[in-house]
PDB file of N, CA and C in Angstrom:
ATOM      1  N   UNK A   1     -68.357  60.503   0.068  1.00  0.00           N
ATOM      2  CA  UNK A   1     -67.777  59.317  -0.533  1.00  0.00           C
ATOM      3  C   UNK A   1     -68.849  58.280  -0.825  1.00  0.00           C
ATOM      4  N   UNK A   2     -70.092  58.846  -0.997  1.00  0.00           N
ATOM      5  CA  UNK A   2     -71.002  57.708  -1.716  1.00  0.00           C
ATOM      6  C   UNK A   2     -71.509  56.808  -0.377  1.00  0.00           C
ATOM      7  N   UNK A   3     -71.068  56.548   0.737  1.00  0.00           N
ATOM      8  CA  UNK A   3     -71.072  55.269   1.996  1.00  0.00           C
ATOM      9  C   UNK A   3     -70.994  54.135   1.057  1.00  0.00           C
ATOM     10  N   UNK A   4     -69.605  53.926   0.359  1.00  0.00           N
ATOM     11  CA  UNK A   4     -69.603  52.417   0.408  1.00  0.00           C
ATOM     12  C   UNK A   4     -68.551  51.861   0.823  1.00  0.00           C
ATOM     13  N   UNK A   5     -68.374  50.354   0.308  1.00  0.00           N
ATOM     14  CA  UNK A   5     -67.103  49.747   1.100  1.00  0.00           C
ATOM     15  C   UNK A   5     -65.931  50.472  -0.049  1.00  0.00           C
ATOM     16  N   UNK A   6     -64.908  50.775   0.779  1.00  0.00           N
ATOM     17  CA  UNK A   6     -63.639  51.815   0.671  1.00  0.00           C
ATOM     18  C   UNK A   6     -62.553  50.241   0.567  1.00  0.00           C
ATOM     19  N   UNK A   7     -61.618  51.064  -0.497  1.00  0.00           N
ATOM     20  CA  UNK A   7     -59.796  50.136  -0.708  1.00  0.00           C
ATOM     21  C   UNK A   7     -59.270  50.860  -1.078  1.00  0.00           C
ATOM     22  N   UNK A   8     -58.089  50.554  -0.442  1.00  0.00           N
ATOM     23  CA  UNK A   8     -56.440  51.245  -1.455  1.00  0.00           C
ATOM     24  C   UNK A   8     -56.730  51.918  -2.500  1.00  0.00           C
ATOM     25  N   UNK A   9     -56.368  53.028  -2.948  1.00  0.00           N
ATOM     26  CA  UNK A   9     -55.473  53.067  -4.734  1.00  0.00           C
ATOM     27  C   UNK A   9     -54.504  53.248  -4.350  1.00  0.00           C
ATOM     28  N   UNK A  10     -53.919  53.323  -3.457  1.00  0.00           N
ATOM     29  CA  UNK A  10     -52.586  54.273  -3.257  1.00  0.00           C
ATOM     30  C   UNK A  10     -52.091  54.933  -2.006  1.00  0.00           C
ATOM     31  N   UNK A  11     -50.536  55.200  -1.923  1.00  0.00           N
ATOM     32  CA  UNK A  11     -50.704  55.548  -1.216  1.00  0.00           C
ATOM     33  C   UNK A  11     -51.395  56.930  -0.150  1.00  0.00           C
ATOM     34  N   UNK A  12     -52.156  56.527   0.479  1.00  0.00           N
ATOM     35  CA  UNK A  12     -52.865  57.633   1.308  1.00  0.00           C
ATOM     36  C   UNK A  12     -54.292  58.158   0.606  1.00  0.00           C
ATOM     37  N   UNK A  13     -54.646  57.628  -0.270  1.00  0.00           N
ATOM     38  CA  UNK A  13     -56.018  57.398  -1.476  1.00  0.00           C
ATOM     39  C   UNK A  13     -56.576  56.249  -0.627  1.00  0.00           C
ATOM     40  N   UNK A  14     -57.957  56.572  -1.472  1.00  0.00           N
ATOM     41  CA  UNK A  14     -58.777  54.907  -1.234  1.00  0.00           C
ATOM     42  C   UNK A  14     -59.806  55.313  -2.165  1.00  0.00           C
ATOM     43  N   UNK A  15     -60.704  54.090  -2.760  1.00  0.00           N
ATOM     44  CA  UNK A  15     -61.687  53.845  -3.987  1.00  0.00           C
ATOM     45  C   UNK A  15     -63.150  54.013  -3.077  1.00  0.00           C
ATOM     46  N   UNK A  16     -63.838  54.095  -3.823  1.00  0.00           N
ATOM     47  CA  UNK A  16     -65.615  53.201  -3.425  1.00  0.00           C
ATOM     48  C   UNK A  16     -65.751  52.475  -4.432  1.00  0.00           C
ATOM     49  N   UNK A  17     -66.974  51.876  -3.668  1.00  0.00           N
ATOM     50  CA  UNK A  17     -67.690  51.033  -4.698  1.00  0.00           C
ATOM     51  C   UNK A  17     -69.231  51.889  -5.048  1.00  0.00           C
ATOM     52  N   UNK A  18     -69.099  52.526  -6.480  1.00  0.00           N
ATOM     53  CA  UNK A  18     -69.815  53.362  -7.130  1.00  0.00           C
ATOM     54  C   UNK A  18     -71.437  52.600  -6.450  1.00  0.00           C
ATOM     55  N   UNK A  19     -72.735  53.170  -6.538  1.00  0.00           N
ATOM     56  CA  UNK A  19     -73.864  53.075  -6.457  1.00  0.00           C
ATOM     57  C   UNK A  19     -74.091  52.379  -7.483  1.00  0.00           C
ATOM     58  N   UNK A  20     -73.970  53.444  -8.759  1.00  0.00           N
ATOM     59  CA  UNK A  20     -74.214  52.706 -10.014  1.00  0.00           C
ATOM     60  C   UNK A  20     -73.097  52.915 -10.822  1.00  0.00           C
ATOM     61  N   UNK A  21     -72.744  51.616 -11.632  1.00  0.00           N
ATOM     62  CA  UNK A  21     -70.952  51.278 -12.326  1.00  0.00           C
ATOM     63  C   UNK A  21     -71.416  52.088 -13.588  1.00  0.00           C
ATOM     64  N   UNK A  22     -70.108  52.118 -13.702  1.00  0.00           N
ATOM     65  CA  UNK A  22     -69.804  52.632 -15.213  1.00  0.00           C
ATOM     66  C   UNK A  22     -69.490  51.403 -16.026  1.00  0.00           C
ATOM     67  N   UNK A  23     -70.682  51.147 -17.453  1.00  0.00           N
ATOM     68  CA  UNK A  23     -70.647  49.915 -18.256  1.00  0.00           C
ATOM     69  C   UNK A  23     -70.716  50.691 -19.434  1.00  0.00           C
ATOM     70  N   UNK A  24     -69.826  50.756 -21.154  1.00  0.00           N
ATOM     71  CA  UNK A  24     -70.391  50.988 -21.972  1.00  0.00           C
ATOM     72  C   UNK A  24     -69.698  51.425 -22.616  1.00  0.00           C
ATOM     73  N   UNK A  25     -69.917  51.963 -24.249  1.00  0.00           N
ATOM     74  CA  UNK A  25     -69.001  52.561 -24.676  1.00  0.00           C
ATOM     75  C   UNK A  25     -69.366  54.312 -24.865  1.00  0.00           C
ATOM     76  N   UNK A  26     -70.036  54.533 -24.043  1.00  0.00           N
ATOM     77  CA  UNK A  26     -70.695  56.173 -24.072  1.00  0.00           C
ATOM     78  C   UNK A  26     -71.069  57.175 -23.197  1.00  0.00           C
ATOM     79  N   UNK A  27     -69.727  57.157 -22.167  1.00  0.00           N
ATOM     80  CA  UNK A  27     -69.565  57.787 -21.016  1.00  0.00           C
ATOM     81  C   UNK A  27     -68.914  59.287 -21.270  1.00  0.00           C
ATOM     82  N   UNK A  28     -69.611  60.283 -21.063  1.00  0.00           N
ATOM     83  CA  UNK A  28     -69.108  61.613 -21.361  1.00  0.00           C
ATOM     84  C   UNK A  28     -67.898  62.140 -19.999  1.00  0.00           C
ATOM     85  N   UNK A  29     -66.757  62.639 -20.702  1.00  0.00           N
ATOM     86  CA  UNK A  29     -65.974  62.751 -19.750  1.00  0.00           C
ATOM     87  C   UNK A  29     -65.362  63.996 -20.542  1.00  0.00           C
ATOM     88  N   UNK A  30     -65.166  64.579 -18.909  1.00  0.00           N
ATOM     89  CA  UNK A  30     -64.972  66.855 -19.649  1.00  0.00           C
ATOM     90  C   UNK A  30     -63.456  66.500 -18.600  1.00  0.00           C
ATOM     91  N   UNK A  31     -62.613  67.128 -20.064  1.00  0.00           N
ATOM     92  CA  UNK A  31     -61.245  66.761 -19.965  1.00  0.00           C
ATOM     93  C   UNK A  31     -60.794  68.475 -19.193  1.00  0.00           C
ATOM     94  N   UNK A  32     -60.701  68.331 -18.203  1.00  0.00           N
ATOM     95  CA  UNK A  32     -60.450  69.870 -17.317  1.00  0.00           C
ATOM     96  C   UNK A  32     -59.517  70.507 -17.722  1.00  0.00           C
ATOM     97  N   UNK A  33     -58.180  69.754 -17.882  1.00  0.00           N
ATOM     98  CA  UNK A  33     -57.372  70.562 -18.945  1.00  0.00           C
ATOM     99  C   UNK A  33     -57.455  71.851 -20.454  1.00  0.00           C
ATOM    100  N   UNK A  34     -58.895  71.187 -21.226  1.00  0.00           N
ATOM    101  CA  UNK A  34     -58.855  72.155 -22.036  1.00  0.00           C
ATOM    102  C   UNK A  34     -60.717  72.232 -21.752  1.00  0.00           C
ATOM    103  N   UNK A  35     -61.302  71.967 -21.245  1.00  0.00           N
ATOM    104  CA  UNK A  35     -62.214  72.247 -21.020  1.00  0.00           C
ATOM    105  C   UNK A  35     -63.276  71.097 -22.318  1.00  0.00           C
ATOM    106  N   UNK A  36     -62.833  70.386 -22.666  1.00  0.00           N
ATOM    107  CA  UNK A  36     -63.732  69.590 -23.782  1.00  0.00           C
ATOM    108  C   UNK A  36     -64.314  68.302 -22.806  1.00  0.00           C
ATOM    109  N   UNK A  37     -65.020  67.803 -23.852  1.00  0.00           N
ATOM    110  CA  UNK A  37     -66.063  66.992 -23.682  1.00  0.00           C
ATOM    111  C   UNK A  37     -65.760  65.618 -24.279  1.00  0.00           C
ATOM    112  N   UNK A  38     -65.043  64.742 -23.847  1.00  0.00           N
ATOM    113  CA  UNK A  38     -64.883  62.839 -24.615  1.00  0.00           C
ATOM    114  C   UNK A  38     -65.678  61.991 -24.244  1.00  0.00           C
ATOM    115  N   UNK A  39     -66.215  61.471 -25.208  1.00  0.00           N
ATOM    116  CA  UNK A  39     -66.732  59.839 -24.656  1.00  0.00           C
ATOM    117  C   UNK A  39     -65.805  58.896 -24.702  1.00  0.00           C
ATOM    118  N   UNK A  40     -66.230  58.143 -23.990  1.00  0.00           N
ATOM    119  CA  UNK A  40     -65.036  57.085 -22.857  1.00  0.00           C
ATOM    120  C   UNK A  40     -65.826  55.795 -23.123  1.00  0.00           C
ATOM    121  N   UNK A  41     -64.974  54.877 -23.372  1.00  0.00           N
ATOM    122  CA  UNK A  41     -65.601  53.358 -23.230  1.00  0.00           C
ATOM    123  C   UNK A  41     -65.381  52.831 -21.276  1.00  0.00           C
ATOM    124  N   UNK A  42     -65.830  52.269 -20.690  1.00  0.00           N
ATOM    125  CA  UNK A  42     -65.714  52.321 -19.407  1.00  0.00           C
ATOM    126  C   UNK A  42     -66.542  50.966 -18.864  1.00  0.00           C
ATOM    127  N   UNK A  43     -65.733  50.273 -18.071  1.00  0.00           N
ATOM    128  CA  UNK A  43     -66.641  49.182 -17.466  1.00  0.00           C
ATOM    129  C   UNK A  43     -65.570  48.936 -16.119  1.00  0.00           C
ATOM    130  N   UNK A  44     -66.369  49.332 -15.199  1.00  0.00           N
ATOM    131  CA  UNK A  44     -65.396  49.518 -13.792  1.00  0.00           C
ATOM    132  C   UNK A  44     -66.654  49.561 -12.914  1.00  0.00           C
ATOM    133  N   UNK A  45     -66.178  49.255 -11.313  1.00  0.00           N
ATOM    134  CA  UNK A  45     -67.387  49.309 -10.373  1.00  0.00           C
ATOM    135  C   UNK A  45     -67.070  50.150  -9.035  1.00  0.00           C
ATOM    136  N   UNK A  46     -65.784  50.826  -9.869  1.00  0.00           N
ATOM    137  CA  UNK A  46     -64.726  50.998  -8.195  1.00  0.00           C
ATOM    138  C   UNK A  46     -64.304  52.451  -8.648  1.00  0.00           C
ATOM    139  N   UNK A  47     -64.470  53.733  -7.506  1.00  0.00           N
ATOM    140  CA  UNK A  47     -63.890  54.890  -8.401  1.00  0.00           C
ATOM    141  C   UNK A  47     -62.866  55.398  -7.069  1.00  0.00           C
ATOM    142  N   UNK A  48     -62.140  56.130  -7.181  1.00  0.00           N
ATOM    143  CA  UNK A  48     -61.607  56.940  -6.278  1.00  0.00           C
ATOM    144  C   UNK A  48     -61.834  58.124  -5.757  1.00  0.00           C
ATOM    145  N   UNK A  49     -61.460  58.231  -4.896  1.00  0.00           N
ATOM    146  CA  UNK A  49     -62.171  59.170  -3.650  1.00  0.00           C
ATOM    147  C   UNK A  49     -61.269  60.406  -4.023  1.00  0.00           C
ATOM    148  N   UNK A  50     -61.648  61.331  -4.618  1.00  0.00           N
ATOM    149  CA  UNK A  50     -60.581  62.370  -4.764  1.00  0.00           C
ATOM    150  C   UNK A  50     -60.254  63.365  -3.419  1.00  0.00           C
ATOM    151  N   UNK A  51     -61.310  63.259  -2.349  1.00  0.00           N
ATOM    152  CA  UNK A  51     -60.854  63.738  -0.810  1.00  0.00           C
ATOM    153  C   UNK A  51     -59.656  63.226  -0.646  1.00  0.00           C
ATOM    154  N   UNK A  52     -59.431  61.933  -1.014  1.00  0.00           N
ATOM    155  CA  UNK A  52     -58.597  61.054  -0.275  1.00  0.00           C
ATOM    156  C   UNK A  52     -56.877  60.981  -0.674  1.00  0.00           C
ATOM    157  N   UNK A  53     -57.060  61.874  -2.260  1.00  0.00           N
ATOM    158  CA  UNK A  53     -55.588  61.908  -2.929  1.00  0.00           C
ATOM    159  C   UNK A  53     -54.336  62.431  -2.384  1.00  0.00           C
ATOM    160  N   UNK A  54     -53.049  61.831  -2.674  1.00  0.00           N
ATOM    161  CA  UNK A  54     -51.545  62.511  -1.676  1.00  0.00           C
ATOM    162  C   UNK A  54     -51.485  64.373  -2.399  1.00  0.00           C
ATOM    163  N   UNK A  55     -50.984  65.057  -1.652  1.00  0.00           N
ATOM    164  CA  UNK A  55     -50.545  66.218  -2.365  1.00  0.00           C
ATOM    165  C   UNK A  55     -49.786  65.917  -3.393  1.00  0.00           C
ATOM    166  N   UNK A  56     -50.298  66.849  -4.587  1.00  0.00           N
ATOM    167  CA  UNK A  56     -49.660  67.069  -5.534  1.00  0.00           C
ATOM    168  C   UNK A  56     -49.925  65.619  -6.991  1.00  0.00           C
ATOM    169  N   UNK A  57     -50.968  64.946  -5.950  1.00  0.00           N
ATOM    170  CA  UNK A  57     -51.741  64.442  -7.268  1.00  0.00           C
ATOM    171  C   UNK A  57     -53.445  64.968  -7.758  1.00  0.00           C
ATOM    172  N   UNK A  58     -53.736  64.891  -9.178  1.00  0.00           N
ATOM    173  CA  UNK A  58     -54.180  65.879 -10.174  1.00  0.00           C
ATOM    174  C   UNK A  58     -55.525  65.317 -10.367  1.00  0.00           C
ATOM    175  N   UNK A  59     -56.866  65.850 -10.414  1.00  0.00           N
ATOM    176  CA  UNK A  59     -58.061  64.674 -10.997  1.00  0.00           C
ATOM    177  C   UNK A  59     -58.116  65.982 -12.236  1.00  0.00           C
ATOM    178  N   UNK A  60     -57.697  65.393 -13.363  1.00  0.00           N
ATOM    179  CA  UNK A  60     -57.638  65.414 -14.599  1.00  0.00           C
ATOM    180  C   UNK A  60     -58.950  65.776 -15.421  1.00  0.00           C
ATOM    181  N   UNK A  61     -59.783  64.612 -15.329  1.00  0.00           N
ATOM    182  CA  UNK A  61     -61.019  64.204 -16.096  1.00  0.00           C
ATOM    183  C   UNK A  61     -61.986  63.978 -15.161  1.00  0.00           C
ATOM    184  N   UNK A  62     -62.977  64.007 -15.418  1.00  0.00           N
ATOM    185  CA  UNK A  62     -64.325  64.145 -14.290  1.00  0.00           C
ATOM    186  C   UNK A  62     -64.877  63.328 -15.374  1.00  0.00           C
ATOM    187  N   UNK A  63     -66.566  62.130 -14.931  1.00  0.00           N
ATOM    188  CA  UNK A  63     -67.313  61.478 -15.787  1.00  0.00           C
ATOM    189  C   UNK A  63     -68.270  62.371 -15.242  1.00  0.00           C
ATOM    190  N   UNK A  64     -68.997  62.787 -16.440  1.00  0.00           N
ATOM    191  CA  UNK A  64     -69.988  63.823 -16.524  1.00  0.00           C
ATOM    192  C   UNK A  64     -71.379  63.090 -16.047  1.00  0.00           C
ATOM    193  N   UNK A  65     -71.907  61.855 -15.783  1.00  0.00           N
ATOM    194  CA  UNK A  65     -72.902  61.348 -15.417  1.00  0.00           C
ATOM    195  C   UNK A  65     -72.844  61.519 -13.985  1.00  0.00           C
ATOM    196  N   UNK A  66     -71.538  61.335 -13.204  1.00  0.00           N
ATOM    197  CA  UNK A  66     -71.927  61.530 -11.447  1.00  0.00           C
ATOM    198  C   UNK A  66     -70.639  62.456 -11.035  1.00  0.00           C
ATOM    199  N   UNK A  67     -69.490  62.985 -12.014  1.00  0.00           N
ATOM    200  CA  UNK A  67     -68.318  63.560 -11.142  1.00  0.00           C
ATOM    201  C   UNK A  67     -67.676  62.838 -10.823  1.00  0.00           C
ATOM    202  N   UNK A  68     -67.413  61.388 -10.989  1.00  0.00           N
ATOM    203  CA  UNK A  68     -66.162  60.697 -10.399  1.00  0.00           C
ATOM    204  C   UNK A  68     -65.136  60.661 -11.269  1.00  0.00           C
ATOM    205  N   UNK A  69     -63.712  60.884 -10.511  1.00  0.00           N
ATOM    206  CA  UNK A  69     -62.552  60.773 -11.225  1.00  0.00           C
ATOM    207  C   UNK A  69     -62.568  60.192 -12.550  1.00  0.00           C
ATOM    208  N   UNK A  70     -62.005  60.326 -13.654  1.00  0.00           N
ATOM    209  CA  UNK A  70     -61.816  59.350 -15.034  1.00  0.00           C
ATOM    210  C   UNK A  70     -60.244  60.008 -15.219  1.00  0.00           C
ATOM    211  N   UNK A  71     -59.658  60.298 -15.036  1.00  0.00           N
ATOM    212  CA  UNK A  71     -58.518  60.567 -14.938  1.00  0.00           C
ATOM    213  C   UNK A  71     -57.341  61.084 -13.834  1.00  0.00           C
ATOM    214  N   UNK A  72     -56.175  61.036 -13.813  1.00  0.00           N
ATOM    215  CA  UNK A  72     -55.713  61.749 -12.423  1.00  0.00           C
ATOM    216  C   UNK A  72     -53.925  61.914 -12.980  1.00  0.00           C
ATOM    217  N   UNK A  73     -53.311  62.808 -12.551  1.00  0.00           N
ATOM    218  CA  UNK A  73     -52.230  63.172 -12.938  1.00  0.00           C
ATOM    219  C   UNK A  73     -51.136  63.404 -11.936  1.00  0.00           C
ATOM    220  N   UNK A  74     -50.521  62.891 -11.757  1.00  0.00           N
ATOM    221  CA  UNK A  74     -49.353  63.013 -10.927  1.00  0.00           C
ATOM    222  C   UNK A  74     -47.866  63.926 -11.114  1.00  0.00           C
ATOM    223  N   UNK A  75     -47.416  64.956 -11.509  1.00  0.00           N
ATOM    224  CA  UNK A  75     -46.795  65.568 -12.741  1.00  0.00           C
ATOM    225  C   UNK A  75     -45.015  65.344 -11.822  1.00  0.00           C
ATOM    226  N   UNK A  76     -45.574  65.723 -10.434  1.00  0.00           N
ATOM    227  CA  UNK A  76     -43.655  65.025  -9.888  1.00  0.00           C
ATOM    228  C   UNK A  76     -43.567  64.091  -9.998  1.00  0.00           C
ATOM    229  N   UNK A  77     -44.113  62.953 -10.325  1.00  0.00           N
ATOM    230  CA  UNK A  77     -43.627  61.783 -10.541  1.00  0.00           C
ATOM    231  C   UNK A  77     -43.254  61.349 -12.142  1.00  0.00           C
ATOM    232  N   UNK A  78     -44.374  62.188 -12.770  1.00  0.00           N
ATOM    233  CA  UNK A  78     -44.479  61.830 -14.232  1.00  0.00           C
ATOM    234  C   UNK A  78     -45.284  61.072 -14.218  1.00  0.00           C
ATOM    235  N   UNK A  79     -46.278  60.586 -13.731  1.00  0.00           N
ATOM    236  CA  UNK A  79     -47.122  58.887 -13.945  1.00  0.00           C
ATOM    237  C   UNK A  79     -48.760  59.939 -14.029  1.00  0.00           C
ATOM    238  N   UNK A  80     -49.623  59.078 -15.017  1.00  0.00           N
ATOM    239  CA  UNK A  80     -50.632  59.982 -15.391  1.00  0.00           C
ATOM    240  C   UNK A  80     -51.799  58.248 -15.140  1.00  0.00           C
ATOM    241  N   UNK A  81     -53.077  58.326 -15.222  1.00  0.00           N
ATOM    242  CA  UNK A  81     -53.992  57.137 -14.696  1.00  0.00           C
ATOM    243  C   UNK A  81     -55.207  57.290 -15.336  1.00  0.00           C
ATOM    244  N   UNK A  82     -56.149  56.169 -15.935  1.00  0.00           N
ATOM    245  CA  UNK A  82     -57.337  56.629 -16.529  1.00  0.00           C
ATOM    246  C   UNK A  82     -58.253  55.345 -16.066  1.00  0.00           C
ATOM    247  N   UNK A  83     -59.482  55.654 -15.833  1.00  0.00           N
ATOM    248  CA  UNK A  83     -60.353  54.954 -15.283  1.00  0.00           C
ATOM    249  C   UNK A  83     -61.349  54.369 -15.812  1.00  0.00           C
ATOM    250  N   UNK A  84     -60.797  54.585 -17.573  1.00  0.00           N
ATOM    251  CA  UNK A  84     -61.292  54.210 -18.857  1.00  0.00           C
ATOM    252  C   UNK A  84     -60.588  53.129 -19.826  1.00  0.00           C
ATOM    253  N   UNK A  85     -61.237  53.375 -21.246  1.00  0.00           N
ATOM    254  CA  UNK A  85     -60.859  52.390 -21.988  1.00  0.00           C
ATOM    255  C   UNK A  85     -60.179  53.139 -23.405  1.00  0.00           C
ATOM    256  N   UNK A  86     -59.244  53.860 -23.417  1.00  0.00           N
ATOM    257  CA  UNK A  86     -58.868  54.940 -24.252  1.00  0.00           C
ATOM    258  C   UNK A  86     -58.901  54.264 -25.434  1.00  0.00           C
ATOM    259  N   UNK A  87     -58.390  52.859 -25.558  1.00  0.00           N
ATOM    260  CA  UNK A  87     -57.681  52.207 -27.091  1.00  0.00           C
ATOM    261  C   UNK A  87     -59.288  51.613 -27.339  1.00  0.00           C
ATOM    262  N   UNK A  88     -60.253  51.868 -26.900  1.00  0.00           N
ATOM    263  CA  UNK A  88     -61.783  51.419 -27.247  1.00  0.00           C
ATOM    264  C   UNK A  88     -62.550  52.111 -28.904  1.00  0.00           C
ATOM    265  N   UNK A  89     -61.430  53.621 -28.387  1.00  0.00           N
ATOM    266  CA  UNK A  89     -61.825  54.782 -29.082  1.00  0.00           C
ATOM    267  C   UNK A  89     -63.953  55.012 -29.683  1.00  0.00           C
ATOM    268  N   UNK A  90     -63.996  55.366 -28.625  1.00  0.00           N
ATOM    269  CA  UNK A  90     -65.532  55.561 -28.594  1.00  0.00           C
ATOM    270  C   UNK A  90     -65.863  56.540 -29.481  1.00  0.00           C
ATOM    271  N   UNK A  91     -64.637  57.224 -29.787  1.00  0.00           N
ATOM    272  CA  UNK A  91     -65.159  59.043 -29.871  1.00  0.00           C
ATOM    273  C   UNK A  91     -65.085  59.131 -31.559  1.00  0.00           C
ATOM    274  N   UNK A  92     -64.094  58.624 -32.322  1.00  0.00           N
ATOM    275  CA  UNK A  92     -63.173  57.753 -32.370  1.00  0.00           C
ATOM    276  C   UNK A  92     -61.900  58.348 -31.801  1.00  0.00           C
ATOM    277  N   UNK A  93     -61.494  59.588 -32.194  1.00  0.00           N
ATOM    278  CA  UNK A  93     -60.482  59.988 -31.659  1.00  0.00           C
ATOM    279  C   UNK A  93     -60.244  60.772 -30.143  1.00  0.00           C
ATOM    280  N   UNK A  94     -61.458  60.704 -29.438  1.00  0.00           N
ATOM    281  CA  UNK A  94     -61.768  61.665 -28.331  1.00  0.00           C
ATOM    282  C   UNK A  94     -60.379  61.250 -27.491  1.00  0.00           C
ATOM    283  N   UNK A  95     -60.226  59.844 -27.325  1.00  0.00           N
ATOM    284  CA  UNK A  95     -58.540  59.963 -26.347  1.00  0.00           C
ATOM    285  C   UNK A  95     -57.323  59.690 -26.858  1.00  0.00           C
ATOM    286  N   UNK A  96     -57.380  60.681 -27.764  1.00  0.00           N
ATOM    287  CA  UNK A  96     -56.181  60.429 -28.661  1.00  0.00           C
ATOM    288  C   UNK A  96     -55.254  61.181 -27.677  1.00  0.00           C
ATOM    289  N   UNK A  97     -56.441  62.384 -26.889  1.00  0.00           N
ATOM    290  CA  UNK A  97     -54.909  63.050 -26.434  1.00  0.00           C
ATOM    291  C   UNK A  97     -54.511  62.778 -25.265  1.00  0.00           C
ATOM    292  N   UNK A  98     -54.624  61.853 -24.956  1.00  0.00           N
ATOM    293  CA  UNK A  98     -54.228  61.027 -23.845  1.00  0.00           C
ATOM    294  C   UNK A  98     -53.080  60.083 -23.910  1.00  0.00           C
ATOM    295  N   UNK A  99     -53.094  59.519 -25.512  1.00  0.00           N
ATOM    296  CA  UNK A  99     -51.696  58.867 -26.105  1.00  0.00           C
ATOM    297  C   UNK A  99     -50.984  59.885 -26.132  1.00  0.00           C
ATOM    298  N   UNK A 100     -51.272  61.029 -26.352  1.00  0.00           N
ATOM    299  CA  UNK A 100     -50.236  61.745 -26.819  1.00  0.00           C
ATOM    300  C   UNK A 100     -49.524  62.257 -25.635  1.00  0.00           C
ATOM    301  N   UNK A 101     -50.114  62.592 -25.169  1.00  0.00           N
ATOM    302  CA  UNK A 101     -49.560  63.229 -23.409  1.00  0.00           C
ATOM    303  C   UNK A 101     -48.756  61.704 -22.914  1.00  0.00           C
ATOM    304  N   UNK A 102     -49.291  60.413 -23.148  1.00  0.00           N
ATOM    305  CA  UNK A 102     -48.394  59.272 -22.693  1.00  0.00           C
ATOM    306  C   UNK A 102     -47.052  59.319 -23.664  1.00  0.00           C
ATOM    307  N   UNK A 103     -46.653  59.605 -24.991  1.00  0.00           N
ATOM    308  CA  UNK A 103     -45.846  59.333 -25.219  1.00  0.00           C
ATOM    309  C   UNK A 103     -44.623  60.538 -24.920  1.00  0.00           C
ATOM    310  N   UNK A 104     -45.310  61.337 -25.032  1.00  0.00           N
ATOM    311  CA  UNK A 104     -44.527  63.158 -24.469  1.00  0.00           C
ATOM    312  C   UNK A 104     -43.655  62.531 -23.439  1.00  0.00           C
ATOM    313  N   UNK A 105     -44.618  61.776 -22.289  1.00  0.00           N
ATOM    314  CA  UNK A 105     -44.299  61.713 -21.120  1.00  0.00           C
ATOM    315  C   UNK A 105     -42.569  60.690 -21.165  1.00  0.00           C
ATOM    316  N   UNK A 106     -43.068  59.737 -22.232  1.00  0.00           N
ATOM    317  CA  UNK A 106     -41.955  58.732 -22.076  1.00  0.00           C
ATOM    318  C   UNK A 106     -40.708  59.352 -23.210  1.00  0.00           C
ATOM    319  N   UNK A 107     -40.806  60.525 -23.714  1.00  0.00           N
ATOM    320  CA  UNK A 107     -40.091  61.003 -24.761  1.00  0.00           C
ATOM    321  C   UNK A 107     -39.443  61.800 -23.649  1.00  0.00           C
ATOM    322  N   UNK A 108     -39.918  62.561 -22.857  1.00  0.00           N
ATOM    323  CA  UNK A 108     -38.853  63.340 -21.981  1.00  0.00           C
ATOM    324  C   UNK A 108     -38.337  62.571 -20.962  1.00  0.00           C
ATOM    325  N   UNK A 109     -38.657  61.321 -20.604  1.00  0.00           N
ATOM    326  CA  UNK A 109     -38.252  60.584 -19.375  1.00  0.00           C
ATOM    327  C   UNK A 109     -36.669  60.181 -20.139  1.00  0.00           C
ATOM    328  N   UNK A 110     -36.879  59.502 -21.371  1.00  0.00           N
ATOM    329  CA  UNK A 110     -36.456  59.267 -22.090  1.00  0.00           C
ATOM    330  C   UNK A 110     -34.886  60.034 -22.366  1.00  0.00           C
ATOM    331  N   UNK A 111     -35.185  61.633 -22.277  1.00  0.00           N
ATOM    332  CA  UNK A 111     -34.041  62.691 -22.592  1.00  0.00           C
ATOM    333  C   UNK A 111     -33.465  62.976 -21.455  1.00  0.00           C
ATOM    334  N   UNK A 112     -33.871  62.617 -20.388  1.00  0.00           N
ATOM    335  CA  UNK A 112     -33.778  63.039 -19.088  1.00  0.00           C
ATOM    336  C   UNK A 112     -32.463  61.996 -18.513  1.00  0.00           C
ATOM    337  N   UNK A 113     -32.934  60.555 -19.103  1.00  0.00           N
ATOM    338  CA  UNK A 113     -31.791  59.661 -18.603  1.00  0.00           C
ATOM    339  C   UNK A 113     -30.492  59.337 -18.686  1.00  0.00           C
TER     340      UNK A 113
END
């Protein structure tokens, strides 16, 4: 976990405070799902501890400069998390599919009710 000072994300999670932050609009992040490669706009100092996640939540996206979380997926709950700046569009379209998986998400919540 890096030895730094540790907080909450959640329940039974907790963050660090990165060595060195993520500032910029040109952070490579390999989307595990299909195996690709996005750049990420990103300015954060705090990452999460993926040791530390509840069962049955997901680390999604990895940042290709050190391996820390950039994404995480929760799929029983439905709630999905990014540790980025998607509407920055760095790539231009690299997190498009990240809207898209958000609106899926609220289109079946949606049919469900």
């Amino acid at each position: 976990m890096h030895g730094a000072s540790v907080a909450r994300a959640g329940p039974g999670s907790k963050t660090f405070k990165m060595k060195f932050v993520h500032h910029g609009g040109n952070h490579s992040v390999r989307n595990l799902l299909n195996d690709r490669v996005e750049t990420s706009a990103q300015n954060h100092n705090y990452a999460v501890d993926p040791d530390s996640l509840p069962e049955g939540v997901e680390v999604t996206h990895i940042n290709l400069n050190n391996g820390s979380c950039a994404r995480l997926a929760f799929p029983a709950m439905n709630l999905m998390s990014l540790q980025y700046h998607p509407e920055a569009s760095p790539g231009p379209h690299d997190s498009d599919n990240s809207f898209w998986e958000f609106i899926q998400q609220m289109k079946a919540t949606q049919r469900s009710a």
